[in-house]
N, C-alpha and C. Protein backbone atom coordinates (compact mmCIF):
# COMPACT_ATOMS: atom_id res chain seq x y z
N UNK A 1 13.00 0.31 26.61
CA UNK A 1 11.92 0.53 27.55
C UNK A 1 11.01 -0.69 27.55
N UNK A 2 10.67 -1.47 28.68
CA UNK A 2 9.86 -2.40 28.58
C UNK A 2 8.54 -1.95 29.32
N UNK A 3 7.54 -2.27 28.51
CA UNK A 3 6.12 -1.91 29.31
C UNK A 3 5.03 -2.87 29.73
N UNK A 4 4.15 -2.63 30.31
CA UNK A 4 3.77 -4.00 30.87
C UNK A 4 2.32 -4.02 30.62
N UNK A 5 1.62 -4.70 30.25
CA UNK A 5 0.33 -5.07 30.46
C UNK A 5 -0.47 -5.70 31.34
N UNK A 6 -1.89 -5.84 31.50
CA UNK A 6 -2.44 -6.85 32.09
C UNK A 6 -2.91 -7.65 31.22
N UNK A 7 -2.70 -8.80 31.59
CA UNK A 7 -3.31 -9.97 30.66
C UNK A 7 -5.25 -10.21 30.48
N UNK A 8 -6.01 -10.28 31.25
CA UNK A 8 -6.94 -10.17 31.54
C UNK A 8 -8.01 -8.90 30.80
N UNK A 9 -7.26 -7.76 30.72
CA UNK A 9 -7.99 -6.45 30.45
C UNK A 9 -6.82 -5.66 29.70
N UNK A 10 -6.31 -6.23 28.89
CA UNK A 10 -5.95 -6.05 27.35
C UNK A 10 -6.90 -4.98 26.73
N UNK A 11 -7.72 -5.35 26.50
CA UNK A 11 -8.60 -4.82 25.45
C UNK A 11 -9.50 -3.55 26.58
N UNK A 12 -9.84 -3.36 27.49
CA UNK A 12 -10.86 -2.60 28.37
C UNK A 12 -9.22 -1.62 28.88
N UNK A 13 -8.07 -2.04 29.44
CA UNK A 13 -7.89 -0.89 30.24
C UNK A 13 -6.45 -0.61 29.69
N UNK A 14 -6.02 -0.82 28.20
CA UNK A 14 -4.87 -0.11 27.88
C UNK A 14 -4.96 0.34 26.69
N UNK A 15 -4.24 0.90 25.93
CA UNK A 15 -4.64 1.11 24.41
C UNK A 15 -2.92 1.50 23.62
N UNK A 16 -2.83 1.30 22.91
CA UNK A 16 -1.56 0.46 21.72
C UNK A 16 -1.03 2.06 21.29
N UNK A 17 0.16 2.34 21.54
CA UNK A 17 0.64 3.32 20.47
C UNK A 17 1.41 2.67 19.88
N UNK A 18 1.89 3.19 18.35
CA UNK A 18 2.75 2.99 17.77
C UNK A 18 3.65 3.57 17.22
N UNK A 19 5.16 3.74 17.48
CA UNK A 19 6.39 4.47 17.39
C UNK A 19 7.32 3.98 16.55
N UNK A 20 7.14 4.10 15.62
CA UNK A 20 8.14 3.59 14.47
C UNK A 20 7.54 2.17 14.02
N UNK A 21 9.05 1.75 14.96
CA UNK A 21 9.07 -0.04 14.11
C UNK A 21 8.40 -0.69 16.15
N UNK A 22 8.39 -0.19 17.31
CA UNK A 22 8.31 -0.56 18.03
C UNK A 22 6.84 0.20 19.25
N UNK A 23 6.25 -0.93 19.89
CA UNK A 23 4.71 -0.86 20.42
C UNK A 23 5.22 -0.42 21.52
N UNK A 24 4.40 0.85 22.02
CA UNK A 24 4.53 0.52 23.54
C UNK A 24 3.07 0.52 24.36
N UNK A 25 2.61 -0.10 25.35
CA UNK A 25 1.60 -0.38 26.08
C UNK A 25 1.49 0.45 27.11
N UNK A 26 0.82 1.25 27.18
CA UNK A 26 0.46 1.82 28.73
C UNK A 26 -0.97 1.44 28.81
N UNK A 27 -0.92 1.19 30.42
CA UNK A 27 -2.67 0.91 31.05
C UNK A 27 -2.32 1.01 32.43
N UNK A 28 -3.11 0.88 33.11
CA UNK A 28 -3.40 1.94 34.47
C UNK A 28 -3.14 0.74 36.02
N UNK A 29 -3.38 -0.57 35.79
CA UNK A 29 -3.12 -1.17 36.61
C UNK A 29 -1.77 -2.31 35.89
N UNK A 30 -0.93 -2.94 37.51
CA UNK A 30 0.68 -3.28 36.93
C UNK A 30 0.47 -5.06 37.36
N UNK A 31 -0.70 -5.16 37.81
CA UNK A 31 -0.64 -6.55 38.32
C UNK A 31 -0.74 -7.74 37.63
N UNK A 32 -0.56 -8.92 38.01
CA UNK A 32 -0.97 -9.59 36.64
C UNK A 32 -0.42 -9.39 35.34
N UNK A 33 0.58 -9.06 35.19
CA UNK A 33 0.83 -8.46 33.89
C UNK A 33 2.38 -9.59 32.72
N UNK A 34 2.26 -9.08 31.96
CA UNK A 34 3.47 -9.85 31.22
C UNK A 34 3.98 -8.81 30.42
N UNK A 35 5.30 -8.94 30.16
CA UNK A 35 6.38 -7.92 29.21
C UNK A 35 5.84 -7.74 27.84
N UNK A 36 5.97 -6.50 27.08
CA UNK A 36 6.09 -6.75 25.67
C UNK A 36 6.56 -7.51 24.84
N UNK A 37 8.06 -7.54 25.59
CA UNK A 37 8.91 -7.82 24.06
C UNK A 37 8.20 -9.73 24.35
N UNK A 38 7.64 -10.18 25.16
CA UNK A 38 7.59 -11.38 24.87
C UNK A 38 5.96 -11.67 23.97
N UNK A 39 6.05 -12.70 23.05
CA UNK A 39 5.20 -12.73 22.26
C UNK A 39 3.90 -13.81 23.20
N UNK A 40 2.71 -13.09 22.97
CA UNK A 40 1.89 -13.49 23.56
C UNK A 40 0.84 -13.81 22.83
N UNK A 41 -0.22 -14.63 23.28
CA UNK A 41 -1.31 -15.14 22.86
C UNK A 41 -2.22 -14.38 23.66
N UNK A 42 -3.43 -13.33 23.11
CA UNK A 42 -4.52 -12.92 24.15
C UNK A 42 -5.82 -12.79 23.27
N UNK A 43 -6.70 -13.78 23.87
CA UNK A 43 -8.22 -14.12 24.07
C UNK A 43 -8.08 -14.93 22.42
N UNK A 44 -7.12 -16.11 22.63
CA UNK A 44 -7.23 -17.02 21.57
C UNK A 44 -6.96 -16.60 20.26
N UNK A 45 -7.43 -15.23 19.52
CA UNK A 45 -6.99 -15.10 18.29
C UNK A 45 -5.94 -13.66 18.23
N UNK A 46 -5.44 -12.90 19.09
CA UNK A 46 -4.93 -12.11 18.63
C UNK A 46 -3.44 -12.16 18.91
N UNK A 47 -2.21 -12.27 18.19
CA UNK A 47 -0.97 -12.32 18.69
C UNK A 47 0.13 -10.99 18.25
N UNK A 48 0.77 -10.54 19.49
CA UNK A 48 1.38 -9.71 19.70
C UNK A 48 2.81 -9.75 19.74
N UNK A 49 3.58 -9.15 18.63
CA UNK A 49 5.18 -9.48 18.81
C UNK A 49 5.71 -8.30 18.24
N UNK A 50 6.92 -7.97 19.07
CA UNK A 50 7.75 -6.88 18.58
C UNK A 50 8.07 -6.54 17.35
N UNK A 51 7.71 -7.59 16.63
CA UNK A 51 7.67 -7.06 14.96
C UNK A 51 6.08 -6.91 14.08
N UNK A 52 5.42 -7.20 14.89
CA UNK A 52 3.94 -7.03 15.06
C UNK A 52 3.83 -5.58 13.77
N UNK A 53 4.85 -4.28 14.32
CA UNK A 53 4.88 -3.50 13.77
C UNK A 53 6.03 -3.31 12.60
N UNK A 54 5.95 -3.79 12.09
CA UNK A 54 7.22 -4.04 10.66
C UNK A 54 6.74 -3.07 9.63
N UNK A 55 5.62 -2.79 8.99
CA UNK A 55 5.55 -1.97 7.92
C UNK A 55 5.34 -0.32 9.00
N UNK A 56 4.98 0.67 8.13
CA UNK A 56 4.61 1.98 8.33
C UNK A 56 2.98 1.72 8.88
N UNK A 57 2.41 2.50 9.93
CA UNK A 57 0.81 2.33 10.00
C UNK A 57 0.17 2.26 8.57
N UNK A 58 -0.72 1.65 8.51
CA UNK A 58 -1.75 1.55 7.31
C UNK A 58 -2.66 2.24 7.74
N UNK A 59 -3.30 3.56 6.95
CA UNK A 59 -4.20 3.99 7.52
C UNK A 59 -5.35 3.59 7.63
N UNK A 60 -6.28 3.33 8.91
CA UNK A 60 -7.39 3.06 8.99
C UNK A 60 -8.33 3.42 8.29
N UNK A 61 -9.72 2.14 8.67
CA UNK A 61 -11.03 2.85 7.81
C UNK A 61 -11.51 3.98 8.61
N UNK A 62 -11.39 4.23 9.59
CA UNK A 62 -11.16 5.37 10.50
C UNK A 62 -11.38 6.48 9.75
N UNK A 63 -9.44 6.46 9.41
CA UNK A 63 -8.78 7.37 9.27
C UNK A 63 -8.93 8.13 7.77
N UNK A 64 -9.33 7.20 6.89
CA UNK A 64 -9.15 7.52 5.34
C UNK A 64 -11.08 7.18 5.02
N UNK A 65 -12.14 8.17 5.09
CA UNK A 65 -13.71 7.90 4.39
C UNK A 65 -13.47 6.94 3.08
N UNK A 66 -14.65 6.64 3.03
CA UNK A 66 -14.47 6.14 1.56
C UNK A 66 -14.47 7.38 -0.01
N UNK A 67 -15.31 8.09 0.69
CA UNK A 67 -14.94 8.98 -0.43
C UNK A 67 -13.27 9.67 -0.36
N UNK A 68 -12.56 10.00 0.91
CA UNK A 68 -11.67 10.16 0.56
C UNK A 68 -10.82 9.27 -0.26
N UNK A 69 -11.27 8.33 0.24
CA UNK A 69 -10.36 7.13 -0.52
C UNK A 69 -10.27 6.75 -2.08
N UNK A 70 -11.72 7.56 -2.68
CA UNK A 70 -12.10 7.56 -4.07
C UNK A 70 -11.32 8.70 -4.63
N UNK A 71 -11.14 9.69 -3.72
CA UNK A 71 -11.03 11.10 -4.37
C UNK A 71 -8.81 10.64 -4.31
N UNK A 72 -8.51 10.05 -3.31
CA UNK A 72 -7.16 9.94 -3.87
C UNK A 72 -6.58 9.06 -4.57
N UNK A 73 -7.70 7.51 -4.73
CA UNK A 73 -7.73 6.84 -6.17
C UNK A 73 -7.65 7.36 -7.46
N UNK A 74 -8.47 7.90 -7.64
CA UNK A 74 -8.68 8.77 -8.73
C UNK A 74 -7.90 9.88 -8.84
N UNK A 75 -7.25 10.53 -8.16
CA UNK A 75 -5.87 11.14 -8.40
C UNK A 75 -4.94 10.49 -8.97
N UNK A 76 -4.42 9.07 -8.29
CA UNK A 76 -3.35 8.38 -8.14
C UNK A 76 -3.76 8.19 -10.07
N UNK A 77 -4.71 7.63 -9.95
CA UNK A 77 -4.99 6.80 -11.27
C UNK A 77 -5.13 7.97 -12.78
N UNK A 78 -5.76 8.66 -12.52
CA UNK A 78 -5.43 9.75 -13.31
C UNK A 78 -4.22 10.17 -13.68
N UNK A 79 -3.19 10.32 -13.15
CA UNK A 79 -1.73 10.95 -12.87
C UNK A 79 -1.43 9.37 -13.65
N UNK A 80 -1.37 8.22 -13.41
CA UNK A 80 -1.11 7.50 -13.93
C UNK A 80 -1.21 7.93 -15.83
N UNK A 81 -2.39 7.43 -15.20
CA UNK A 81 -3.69 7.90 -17.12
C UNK A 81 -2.25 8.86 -18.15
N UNK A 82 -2.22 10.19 -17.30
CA UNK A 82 -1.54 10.65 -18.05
C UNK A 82 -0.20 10.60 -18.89
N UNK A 83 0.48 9.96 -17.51
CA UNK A 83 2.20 9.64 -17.73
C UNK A 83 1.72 8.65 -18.70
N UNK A 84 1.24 7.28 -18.65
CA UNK A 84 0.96 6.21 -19.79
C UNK A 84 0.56 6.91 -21.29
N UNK A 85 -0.68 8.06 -21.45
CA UNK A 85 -0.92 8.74 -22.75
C UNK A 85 0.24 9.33 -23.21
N UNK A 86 1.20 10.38 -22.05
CA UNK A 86 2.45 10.73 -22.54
C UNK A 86 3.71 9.65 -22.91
N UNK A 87 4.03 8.81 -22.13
CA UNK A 87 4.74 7.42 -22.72
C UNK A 87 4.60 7.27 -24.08
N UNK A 88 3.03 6.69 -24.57
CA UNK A 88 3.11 6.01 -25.71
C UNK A 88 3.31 6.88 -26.79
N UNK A 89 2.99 8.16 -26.46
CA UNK A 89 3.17 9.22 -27.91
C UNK A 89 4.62 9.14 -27.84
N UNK A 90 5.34 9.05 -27.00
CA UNK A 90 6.76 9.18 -27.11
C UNK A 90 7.19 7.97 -27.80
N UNK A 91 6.81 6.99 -27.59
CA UNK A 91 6.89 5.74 -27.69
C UNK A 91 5.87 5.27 -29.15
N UNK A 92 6.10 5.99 -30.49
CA UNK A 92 4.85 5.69 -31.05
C UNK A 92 4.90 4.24 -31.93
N UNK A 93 6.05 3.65 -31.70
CA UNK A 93 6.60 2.09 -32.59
C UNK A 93 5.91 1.17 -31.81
N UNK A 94 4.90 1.43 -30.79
CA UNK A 94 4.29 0.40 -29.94
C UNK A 94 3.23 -0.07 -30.96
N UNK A 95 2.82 -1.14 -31.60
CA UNK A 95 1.96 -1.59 -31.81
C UNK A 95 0.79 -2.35 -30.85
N UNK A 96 -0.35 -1.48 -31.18
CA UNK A 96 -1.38 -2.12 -30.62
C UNK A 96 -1.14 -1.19 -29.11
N UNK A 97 -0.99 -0.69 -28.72
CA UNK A 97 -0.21 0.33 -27.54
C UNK A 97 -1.79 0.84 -27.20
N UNK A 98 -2.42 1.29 -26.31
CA UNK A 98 -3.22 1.79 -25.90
C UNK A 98 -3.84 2.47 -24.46
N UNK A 99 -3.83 3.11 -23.80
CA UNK A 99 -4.37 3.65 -22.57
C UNK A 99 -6.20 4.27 -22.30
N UNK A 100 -6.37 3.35 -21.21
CA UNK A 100 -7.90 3.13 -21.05
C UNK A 100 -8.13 3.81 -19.45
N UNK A 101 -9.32 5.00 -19.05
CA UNK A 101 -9.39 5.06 -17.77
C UNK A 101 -10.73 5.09 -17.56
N UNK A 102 -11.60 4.55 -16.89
CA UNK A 102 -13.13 4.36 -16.64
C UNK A 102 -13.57 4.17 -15.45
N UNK A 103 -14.06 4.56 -14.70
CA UNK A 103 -14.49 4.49 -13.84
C UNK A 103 -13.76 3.43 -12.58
N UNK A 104 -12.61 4.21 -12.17
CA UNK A 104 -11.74 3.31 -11.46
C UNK A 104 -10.73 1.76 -11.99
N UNK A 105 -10.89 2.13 -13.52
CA UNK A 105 -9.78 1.04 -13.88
C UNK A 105 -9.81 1.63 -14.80
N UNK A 106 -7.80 1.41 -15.05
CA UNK A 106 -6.88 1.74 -15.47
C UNK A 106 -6.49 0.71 -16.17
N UNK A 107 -6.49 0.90 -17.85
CA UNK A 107 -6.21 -0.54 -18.75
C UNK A 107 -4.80 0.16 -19.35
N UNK A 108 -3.49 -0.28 -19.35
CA UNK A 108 -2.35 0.08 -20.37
C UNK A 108 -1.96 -1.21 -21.59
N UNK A 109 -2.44 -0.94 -22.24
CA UNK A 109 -2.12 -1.87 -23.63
C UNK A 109 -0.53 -1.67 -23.81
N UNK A 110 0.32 -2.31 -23.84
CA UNK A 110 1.50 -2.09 -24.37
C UNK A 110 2.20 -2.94 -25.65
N UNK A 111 0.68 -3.63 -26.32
CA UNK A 111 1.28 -4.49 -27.49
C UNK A 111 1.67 -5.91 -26.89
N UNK A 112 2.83 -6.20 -27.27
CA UNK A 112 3.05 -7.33 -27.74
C UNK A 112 3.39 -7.59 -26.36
N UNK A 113 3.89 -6.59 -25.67
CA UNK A 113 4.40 -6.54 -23.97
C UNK A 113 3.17 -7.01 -23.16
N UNK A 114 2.39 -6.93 -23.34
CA UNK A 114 1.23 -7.36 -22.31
C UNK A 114 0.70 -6.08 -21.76
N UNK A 115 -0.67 -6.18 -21.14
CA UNK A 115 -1.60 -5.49 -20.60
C UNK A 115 -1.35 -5.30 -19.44
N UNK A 116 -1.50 -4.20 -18.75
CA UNK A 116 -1.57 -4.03 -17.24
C UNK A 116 -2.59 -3.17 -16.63
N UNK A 117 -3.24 -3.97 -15.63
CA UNK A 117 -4.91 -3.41 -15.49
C UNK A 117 -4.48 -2.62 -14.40
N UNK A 118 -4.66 -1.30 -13.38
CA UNK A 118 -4.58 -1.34 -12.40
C UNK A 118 -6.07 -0.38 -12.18
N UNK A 119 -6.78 -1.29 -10.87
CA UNK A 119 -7.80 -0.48 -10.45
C UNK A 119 -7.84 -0.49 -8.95
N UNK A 120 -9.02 0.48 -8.69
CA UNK A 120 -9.49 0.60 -7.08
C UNK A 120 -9.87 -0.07 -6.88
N UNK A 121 -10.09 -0.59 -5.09
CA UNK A 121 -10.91 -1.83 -4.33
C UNK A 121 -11.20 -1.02 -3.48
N UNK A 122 -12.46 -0.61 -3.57
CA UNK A 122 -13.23 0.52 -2.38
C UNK A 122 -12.94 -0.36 -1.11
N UNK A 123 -14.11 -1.51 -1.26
CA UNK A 123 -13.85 -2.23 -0.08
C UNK A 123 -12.99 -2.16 0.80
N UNK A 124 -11.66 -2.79 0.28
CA UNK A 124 -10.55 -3.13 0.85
C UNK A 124 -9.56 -2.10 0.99
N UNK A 125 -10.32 -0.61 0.19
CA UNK A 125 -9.06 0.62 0.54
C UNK A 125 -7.98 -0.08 0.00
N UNK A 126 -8.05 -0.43 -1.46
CA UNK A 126 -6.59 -0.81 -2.01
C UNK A 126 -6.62 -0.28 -3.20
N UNK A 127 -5.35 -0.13 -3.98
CA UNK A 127 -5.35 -0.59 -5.35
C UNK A 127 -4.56 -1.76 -5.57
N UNK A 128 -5.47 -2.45 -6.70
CA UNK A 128 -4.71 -3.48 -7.22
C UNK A 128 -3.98 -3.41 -8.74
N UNK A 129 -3.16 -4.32 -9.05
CA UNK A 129 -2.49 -4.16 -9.93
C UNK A 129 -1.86 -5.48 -10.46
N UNK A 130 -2.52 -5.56 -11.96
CA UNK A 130 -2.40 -6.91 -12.77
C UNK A 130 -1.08 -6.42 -13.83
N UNK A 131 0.33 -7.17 -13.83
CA UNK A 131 0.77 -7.06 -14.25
C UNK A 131 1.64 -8.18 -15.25
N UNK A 132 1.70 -8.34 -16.45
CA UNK A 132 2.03 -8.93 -17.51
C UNK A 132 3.64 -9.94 -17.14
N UNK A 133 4.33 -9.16 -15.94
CA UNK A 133 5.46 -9.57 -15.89
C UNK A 133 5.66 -10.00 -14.54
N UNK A 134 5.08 -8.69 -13.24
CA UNK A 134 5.31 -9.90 -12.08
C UNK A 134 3.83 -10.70 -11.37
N UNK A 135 2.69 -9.90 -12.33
CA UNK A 135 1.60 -10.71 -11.93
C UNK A 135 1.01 -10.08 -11.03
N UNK A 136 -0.14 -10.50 -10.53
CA UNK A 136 -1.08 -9.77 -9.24
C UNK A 136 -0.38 -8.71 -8.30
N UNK A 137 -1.24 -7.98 -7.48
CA UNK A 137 -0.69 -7.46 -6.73
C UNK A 137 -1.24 -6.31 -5.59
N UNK A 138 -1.56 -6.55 -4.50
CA UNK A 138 -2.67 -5.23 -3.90
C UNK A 138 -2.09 -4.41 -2.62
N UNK A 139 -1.93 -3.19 -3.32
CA UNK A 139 -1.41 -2.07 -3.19
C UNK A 139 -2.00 -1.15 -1.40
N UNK A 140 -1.78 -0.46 -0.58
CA UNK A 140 -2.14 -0.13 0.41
C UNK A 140 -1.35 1.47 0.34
N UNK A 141 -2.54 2.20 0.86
CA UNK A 141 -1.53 3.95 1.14
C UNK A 141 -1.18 3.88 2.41
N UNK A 142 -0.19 4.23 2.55
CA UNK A 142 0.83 4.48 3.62
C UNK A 142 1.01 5.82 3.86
N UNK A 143 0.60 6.13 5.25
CA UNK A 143 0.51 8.24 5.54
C UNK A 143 0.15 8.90 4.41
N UNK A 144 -0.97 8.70 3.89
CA UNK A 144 -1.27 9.43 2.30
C UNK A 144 -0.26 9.67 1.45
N UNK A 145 0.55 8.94 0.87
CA UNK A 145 1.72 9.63 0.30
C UNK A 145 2.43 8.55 -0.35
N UNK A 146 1.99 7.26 -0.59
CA UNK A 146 2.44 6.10 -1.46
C UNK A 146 1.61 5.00 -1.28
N UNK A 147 1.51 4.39 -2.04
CA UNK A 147 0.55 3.04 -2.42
C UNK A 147 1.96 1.91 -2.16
N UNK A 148 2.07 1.40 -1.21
CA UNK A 148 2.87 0.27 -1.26
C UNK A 148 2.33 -1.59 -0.80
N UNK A 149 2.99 -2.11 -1.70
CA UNK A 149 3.05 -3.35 -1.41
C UNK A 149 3.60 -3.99 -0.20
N UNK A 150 2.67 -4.96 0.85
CA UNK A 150 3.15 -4.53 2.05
C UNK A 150 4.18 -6.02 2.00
N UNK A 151 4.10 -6.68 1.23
CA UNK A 151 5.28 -8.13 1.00
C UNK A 151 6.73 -8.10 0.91
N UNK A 152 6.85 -7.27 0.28
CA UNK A 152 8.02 -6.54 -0.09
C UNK A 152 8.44 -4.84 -0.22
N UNK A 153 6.79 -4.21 0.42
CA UNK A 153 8.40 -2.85 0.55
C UNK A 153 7.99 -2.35 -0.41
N UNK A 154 7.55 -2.72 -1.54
CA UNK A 154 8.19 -1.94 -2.79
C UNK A 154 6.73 -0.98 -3.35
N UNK A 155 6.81 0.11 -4.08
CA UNK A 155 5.41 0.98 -4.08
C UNK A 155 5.47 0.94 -5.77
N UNK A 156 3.89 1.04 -5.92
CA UNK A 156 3.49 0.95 -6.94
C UNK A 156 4.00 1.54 -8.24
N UNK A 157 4.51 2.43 -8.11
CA UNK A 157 5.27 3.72 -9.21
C UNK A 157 6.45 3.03 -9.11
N UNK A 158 7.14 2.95 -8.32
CA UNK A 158 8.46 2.22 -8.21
C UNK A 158 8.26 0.65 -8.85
N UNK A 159 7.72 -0.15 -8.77
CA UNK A 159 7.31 -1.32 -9.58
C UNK A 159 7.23 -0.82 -11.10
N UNK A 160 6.10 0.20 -11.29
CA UNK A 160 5.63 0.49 -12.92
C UNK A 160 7.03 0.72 -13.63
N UNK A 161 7.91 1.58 -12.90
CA UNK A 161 8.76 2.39 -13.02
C UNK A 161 10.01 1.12 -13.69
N UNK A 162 10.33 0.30 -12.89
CA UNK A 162 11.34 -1.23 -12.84
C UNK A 162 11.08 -1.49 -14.42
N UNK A 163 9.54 -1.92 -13.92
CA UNK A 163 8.89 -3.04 -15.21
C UNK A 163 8.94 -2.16 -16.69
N UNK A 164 8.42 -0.83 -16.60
CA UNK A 164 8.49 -0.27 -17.74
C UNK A 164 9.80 0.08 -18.49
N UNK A 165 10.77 0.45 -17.48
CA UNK A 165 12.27 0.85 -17.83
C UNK A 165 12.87 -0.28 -18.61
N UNK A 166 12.53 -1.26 -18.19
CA UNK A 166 12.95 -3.13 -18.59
C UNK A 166 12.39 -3.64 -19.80
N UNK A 167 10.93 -3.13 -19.83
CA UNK A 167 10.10 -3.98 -21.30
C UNK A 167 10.41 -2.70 -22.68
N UNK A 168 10.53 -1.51 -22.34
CA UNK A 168 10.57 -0.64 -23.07
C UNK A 168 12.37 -0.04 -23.74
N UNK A 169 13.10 -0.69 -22.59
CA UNK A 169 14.45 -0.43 -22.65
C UNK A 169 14.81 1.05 -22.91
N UNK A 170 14.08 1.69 -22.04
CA UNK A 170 14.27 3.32 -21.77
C UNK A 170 14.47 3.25 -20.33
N UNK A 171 14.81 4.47 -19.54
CA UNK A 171 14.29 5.00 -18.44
C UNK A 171 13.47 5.79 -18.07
N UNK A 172 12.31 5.30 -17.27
CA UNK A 172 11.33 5.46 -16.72
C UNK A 172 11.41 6.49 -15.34
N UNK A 173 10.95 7.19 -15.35
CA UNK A 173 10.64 7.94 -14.18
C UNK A 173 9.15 8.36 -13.71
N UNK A 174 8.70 7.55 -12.40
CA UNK A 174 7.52 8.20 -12.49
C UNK A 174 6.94 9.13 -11.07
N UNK A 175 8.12 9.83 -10.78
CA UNK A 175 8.22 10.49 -9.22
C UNK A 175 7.70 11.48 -9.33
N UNK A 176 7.27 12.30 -10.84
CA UNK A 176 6.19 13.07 -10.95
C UNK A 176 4.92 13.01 -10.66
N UNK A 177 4.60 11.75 -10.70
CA UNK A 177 3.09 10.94 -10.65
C UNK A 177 2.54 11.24 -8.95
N UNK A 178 1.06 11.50 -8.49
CA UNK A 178 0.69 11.99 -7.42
C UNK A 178 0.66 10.58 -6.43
N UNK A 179 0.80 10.87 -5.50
CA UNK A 179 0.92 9.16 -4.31
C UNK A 179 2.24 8.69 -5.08
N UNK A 180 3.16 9.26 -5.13
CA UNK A 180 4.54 8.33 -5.70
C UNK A 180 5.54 7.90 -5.00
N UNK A 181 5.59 8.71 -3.88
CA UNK A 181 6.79 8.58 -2.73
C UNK A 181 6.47 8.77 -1.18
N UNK A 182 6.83 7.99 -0.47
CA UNK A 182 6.91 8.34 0.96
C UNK A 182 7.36 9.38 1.45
C-alpha cells in the first residue's frame, strides 16, 4: 500500500500510525504530495524512511507517567533484588558476593567476577545497566513487558541471563523475573 502525503503540512494535516515494522500516512488533502516508501527530508531536521520503524513502539512520555514508570522500575528491580539474593545463597563459594537495593540502584557484587550496577533514569524512562563483561548499557520498555536494548534486540534478563550462565558456569534462568519477556 503506498500512501501519500503533503509536503508542506506534514505536521498540521496528517498524523503517523504505526503497524508493525511499516508507517502508513493518511491526511486529508492529495496534492503536492510525495510517496512513503521514498525517504524524505521535512522542515530540515526530521527524516522519514521505511525502516524509520525497525524496533517495537517505545512507549511514550505520554504514555508511561513518571510515577508509573517508578512503580514498574521498582518492580523490575526488586524481582531482580531477589533472583540475585536467591543466586548467591545457592552459590555460597562466591567470595566477596553481595546484593545491594536502594533507592533505585541495584548493586550485584559477584567477587572476583566484577560488579554490576543496574539502576533507573527517571528522566530518560530507562534503565541502565553497568556491566563487568559487556559494559554500559540503557535499557527501554517495550509495550510494558520487557526492558530492551534498542542496538541489538537483546533485553535485559536475557543479557543478565547470557552473562551470568557464562561467569558462574551454571544455567541461568531469569523468565521468572517481572518485565522479562515480550
Amino acid at each position: 500500500m503506498l500512501s501519500l502525503f503533503p509536503r508542506r503540512t506534514f505536521f498540521s494535516q496528517c498524523f503517523l500510525r504505526s503497524l508493525g515494522s511499516a508507517a502508513f500516512i493518511q491526511n486529508t488533502h492529495k496534492k503536492d504530495c510525495i510517496r512513503v516508501n521514498d525517504i524524505c527530508t521535512i522542515k530540515n531536521s526530521f527524516t522519514f524512511s521505511r525502516s524509520f520503524h525497525r524496533w517495537p513502539p517505545l512507549l511514550s512520555d505520554k504514555q508511561l507517567s513518571e510515577l508509573d514508570f517508578e512503580r514498574i522500575c521498582d518492580e523490575t528491580l526488586e524481582s531482580l533484588c531477589d533472583f540475585f539474593e536467591a543466586l548467591l545463597d545457592e552459590h555460597g563459594n562466591l567470595k566477596g558476593a553481595d546484593v545491594t537495593y536502594l533507592d533505585g540502584v541495584l548493586t550485584v557484587s559477584l567477587g572476583e567476577n566484577g560488579t554490576y550496577v543496574i539502576n533507573r533514569q527517571t528522566p530518560n524512562k530507562q534503565i541502565w545497566l553497568s556491566s563487568p563483561k559487556s559494559g554500559p548499557k540503557r535499557y527501554d520498555l517495550i509495550e510494558k513487558k520487557a526492558w530492551i536494548y534498542k542496538h541489538d534486540q537483546k533485553s535485559l534478563h536475557s543479557l543478565l541471563q547470557e552473562e551470568l550462565s557464562e561467569l558462574l558456569r551454571t544455567d541461568i534462568k531469569l523468565s521468572k523475573c517481572l518485565y522479562s519477556t515480550l
